[in-house]
Protein backbone atom coordinates (compact mmCIF):
# COMPACT_ATOMS: atom_id res chain seq x y z
CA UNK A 1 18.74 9.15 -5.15
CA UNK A 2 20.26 10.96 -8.57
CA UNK A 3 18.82 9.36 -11.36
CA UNK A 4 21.96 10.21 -13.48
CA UNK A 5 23.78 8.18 -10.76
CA UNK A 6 21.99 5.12 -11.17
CA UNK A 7 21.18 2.58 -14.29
CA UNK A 8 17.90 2.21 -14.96
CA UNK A 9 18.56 -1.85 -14.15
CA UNK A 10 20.00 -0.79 -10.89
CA UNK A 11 16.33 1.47 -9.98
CA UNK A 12 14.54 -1.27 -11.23
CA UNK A 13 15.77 -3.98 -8.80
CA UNK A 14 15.95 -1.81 -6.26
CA UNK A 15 12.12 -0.77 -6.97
CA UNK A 16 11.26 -4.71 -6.77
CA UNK A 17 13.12 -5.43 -3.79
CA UNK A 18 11.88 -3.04 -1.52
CA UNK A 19 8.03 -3.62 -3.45
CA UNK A 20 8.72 -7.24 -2.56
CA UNK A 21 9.77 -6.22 1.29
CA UNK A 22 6.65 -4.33 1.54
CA UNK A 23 4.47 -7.82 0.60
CA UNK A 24 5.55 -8.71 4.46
CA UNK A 25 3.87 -5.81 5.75
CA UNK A 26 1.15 -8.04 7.20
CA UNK A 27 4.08 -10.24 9.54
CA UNK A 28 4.88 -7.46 12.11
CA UNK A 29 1.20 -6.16 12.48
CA UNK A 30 0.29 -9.82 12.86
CA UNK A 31 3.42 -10.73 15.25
CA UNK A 32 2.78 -7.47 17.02
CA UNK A 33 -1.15 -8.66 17.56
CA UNK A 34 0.14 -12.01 18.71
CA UNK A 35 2.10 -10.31 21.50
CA UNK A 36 -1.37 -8.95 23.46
CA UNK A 37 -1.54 -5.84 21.37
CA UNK A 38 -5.34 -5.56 19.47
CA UNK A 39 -4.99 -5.44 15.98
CA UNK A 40 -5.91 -2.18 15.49
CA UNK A 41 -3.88 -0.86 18.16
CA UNK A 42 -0.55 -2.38 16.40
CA UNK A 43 -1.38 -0.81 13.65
CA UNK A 44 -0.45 2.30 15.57
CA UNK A 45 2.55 1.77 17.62
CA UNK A 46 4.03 0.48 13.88
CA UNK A 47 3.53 3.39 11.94
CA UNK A 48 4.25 5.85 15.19
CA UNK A 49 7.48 4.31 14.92
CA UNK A 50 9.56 5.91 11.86
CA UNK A 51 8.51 9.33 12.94
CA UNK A 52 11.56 9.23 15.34
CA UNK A 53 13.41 9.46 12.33
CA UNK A 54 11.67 11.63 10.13
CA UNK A 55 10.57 14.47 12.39
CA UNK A 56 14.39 15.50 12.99
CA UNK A 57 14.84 15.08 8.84
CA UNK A 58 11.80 16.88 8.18
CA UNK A 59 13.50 19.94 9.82
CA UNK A 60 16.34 19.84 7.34
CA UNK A 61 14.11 19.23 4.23
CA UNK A 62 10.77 21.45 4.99
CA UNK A 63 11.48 23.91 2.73
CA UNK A 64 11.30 22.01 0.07
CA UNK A 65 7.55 22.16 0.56
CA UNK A 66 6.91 26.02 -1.19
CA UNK A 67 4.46 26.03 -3.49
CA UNK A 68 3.70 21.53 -2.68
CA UNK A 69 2.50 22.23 0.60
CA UNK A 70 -1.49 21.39 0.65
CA UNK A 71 -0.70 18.85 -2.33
CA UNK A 72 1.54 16.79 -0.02
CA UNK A 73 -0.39 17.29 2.78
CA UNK A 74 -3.28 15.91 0.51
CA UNK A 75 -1.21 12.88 -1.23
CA UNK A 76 0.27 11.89 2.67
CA UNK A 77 -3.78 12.04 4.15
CA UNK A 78 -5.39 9.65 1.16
CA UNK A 79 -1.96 7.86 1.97
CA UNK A 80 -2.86 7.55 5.35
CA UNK A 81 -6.22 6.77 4.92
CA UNK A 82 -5.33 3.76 3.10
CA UNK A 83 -2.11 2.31 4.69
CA UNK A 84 -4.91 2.73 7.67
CA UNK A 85 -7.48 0.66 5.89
CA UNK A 86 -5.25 -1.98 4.38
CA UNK A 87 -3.38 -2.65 8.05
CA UNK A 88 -6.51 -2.99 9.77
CA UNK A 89 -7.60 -5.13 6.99
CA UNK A 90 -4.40 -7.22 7.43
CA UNK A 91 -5.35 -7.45 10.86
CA UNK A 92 -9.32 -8.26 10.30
CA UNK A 93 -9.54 -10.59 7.55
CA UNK A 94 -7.41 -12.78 5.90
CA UNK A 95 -4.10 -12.01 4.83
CA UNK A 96 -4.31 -12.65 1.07
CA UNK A 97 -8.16 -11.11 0.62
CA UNK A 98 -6.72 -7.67 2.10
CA UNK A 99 -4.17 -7.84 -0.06
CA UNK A 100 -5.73 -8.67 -3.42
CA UNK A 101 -9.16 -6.31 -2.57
CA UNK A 102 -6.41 -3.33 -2.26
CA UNK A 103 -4.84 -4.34 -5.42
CA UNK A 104 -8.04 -3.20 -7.29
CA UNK A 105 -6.06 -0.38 -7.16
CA UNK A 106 -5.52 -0.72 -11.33
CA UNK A 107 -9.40 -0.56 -11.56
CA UNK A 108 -9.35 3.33 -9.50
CA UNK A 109 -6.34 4.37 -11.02
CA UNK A 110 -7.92 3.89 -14.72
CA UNK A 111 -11.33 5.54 -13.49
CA UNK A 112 -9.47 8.61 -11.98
CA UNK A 113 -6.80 8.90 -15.10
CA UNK A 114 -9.76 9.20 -17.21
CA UNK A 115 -11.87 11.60 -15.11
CA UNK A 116 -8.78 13.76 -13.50
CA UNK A 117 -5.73 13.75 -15.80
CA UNK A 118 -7.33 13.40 -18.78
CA UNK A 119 -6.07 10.05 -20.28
CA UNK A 120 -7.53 8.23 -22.81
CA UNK A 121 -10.04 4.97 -22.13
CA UNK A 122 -8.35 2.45 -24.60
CA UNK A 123 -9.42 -0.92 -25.19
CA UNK A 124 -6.78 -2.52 -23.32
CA UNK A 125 -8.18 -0.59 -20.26
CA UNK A 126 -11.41 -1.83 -20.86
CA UNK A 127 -9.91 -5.15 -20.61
CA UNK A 128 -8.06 -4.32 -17.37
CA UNK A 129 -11.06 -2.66 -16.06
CA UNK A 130 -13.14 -6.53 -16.32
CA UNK A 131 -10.59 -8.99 -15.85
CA UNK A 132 -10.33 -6.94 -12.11
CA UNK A 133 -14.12 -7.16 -11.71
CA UNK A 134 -14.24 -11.18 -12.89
CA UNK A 135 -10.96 -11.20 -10.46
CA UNK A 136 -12.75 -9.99 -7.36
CA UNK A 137 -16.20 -11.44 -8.13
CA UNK A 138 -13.82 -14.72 -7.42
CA UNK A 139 -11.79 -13.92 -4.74
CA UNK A 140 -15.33 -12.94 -2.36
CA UNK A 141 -17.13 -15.81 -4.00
CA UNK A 142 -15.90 -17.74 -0.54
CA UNK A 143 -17.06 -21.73 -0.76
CA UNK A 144 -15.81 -21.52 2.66
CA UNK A 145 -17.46 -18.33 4.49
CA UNK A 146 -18.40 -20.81 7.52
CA UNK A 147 -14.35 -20.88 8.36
CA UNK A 148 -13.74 -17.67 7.01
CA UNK A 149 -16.52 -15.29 6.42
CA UNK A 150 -16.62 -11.84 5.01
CA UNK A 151 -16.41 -9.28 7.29
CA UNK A 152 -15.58 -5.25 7.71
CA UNK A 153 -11.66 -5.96 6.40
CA UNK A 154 -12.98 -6.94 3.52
CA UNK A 155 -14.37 -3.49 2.78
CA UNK A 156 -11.29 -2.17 4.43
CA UNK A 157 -8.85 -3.64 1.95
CA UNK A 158 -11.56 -2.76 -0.67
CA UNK A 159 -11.47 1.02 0.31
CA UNK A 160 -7.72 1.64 0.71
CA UNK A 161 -7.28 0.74 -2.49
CA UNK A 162 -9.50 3.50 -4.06
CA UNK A 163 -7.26 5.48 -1.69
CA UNK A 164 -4.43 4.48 -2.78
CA UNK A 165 -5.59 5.37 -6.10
CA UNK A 166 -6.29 9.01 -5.83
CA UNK A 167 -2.94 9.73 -3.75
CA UNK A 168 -1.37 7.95 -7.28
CA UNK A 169 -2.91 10.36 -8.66
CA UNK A 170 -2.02 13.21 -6.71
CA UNK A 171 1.64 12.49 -6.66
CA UNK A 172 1.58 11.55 -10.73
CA UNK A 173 -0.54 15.57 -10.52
CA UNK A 174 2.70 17.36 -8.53
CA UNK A 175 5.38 14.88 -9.25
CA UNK A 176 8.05 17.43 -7.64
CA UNK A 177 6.71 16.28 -4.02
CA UNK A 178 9.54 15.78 -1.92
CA UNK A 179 10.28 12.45 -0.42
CA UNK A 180 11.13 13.15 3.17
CA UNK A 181 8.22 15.49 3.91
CA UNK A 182 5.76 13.07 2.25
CA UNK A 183 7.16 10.26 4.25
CA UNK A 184 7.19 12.56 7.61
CA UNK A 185 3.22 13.98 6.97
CA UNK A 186 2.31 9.88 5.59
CA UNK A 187 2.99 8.61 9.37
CA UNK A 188 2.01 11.17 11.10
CA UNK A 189 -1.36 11.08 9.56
CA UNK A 190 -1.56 7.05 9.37
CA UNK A 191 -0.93 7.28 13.43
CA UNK A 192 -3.00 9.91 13.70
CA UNK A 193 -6.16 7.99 11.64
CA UNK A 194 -5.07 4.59 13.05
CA UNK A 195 -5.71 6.13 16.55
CA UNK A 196 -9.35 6.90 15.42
CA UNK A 197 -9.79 3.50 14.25
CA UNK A 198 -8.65 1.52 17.34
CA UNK A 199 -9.96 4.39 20.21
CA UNK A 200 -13.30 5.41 18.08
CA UNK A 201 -14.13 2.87 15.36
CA UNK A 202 -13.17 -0.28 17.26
CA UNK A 203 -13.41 0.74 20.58
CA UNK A 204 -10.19 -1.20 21.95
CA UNK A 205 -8.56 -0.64 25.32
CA UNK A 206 -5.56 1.48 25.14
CA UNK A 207 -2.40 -1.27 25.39
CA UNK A 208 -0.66 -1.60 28.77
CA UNK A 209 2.60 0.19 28.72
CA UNK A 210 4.50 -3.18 29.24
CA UNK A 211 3.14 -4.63 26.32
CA UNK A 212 4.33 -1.82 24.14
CA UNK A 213 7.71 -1.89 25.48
CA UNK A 214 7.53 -5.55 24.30
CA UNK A 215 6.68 -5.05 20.73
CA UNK A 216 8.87 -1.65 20.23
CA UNK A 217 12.00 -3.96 18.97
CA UNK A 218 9.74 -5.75 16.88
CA UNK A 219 7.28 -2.69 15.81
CA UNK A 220 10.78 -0.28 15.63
CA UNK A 221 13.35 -2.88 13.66
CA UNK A 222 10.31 -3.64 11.17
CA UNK A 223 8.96 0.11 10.58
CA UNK A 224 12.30 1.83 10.60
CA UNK A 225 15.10 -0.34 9.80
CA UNK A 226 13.20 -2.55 6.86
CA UNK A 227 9.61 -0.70 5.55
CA UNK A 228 10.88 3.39 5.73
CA UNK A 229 13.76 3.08 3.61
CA UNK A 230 12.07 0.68 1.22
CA UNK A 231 8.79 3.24 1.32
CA UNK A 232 11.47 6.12 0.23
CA UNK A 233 13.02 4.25 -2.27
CA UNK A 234 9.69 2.91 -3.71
CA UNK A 235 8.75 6.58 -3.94
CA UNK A 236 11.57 8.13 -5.34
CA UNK A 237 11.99 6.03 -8.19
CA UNK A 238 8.89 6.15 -9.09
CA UNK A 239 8.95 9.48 -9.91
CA UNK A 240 12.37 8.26 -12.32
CA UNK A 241 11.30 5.37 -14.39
CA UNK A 242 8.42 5.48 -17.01
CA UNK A 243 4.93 4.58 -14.89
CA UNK A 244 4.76 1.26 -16.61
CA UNK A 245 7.92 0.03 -15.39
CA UNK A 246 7.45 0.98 -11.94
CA UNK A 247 3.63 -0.62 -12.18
CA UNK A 248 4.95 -3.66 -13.15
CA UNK A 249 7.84 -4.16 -10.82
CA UNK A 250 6.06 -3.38 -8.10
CA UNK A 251 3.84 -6.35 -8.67
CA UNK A 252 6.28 -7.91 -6.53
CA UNK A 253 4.92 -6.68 -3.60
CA UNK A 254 1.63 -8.83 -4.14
CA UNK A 255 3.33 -11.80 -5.12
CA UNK A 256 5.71 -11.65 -1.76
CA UNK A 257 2.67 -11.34 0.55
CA UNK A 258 0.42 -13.46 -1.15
CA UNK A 259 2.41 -16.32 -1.51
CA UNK A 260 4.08 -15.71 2.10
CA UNK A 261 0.49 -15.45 3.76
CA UNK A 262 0.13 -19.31 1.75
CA UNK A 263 2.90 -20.92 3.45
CA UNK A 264 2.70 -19.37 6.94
CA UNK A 265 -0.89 -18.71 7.55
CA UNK A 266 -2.36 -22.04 5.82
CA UNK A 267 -5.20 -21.76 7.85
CA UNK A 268 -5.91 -18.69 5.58
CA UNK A 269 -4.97 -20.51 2.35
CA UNK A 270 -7.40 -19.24 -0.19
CA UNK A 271 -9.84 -21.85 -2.66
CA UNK A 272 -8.99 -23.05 -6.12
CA UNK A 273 -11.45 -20.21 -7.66
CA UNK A 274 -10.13 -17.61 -5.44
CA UNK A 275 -6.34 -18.55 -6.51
CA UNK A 276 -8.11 -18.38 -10.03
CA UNK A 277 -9.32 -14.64 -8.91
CA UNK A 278 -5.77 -13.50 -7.19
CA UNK A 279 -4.79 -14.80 -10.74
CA UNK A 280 -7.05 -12.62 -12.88
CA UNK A 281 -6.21 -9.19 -10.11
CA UNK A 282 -2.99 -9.94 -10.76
CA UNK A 283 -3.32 -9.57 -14.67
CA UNK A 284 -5.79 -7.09 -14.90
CA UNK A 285 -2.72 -4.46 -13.28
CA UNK A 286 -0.49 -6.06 -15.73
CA UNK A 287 -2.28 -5.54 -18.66
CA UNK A 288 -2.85 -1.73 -17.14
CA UNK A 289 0.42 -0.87 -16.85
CA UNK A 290 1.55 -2.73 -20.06
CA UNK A 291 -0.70 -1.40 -22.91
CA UNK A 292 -2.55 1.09 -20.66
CA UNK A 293 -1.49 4.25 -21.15
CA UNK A 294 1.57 5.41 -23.87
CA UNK A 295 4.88 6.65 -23.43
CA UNK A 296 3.97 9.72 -25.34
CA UNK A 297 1.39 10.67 -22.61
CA UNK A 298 3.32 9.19 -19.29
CA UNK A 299 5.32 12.14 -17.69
CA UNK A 300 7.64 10.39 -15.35
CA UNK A 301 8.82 12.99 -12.62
């Protein structure tokens, strides 16, 4: 995608729609799941899916890896580790506590700017920094625990989020990472760790071949058709339009799952104070990426 193609209107709806299309990550894992396929073993057959695509491309664009090599390989394993984490999350817990514990994501991404890349801890931060904490005091404060108690996907979603956080930070570090390799080495590794968690961690039973020929339409129309060209997209603009832009616009992800979880899981639906919490998660990332850092000091790739 050449920026000099492209208005910076056009990047920015483009950005939010395929943010937004990501905010449905949780319906294939959970259809997949539905199908006979354990949770954590969906997780796998989904993101083993797009590497039909990318190996071939990575063949074409590998060279663009000299002198990124170990940095993308780092960026696509923290990548991994949390697109890991937040799936089996998805799949643990409840849709919208996965999704709001990894969007603490402002709270990491503030601690690591300050202690990596040298930005500055301004007030609004602060701010940002304890509306998040007051946020997901809230959100774990469960009234209800007997119907839906906290369990490991809580500290799943909690952990992918840090994560997510310090491959931000990578990428933001080497902002010249190309897209197609990234992509390639991000599912490879989020198969490879998403085996681990369903063989090791969990300990589920490998699926029955005719089970995964059921789900590959599902699994390969979500992953590759829907999610990989909204992940490269996502990615590639981000390295166009100033960081706050792309923070805020891709608040649309959260809104899309949260409020889709709401109206097809309501079984899940979350309490008053926890819509109150969702709320304050919600604002704590906008108030980061609106008075959190300065244009002066944002280096947009």
């Amino acid at each position: 995608m050449n920026s000099t193609r492209y208005s910076e209107n056009v990047l920015s709806l483009a950005l939010a729609l395929s943010s937004a299309a990501w905010g449905l990550y949780w319906l294939p894992l959970r259809t997949i799941e539905e199908i006979g396929i354990a949770g954590s073993w969906s997780v796998v057959v989904f993101n083993a899916c797009p590497l039909v695509v990318l190996g071939p491309l990575l063949l074409f664009n590998y060279r663009k890896l000299a002198g990124v090599f170990w940095p993308t390989v780092f960026a696509a394993v923290m990548i991994g580790l949390a697109f890991s984490l937040y799936a089996n999350g998805i799949v643990e817990t409840t849709v919208a506590r996965a999704i709001l514990l990894f969007y603490l994501t402002p709270v990491w991404s503030t601690i690591l700017g300050v202690m990596w890349l040298s930005e500055r801890l301004t007030i609004a931060r602060v701010v940002s920094l304890i509306v998040a904490f007051v946020g997901l005091f809230l959100i774990l404060a469960d009234g209800n625990s007997s119907q839906h108690p906290l369990n490991v996907g809580d500290l799943y979603g909690f952990l992918s989020g840090i994560f997510w956080a310090i491959a931000v930070a990578t990428l933001n570090r080497w902002s010249n990472i190309p897209i197609i390799p990234l992509a390639t080495f991000i599912f490879v590794s989020t198969t490879l760790i998403s085996m681990i968690f369903a063989g090791v961690v969990n300990a589920d039973p490998f699926p029955a071949v005719d089970l995964i020929k059921a789900v590959l339409p599902t699994a390969a129309i979500w992953a590759i058709v829907v999610l990989l060209p909204c992940f490269c997209i996502i990615f590639r603009v981000s390295q166009i339009l100033f960081p706050g832009r792309v923070g805020i616009l891709m608040m649309s992800e959260v809104i899309v799952a949260v409020v889709s979880a709401a109206i097809l899981l309501p079984e899940e639906s979350l309490l008053p104070l926890q819509w109150v919490g969702a709320a304050a998660i919600v604002l704590a990332g906008l108030v980061e990426v609106l008075f959190g850092y300065s244009r002066n000091s944002a280096t947009p790739g």
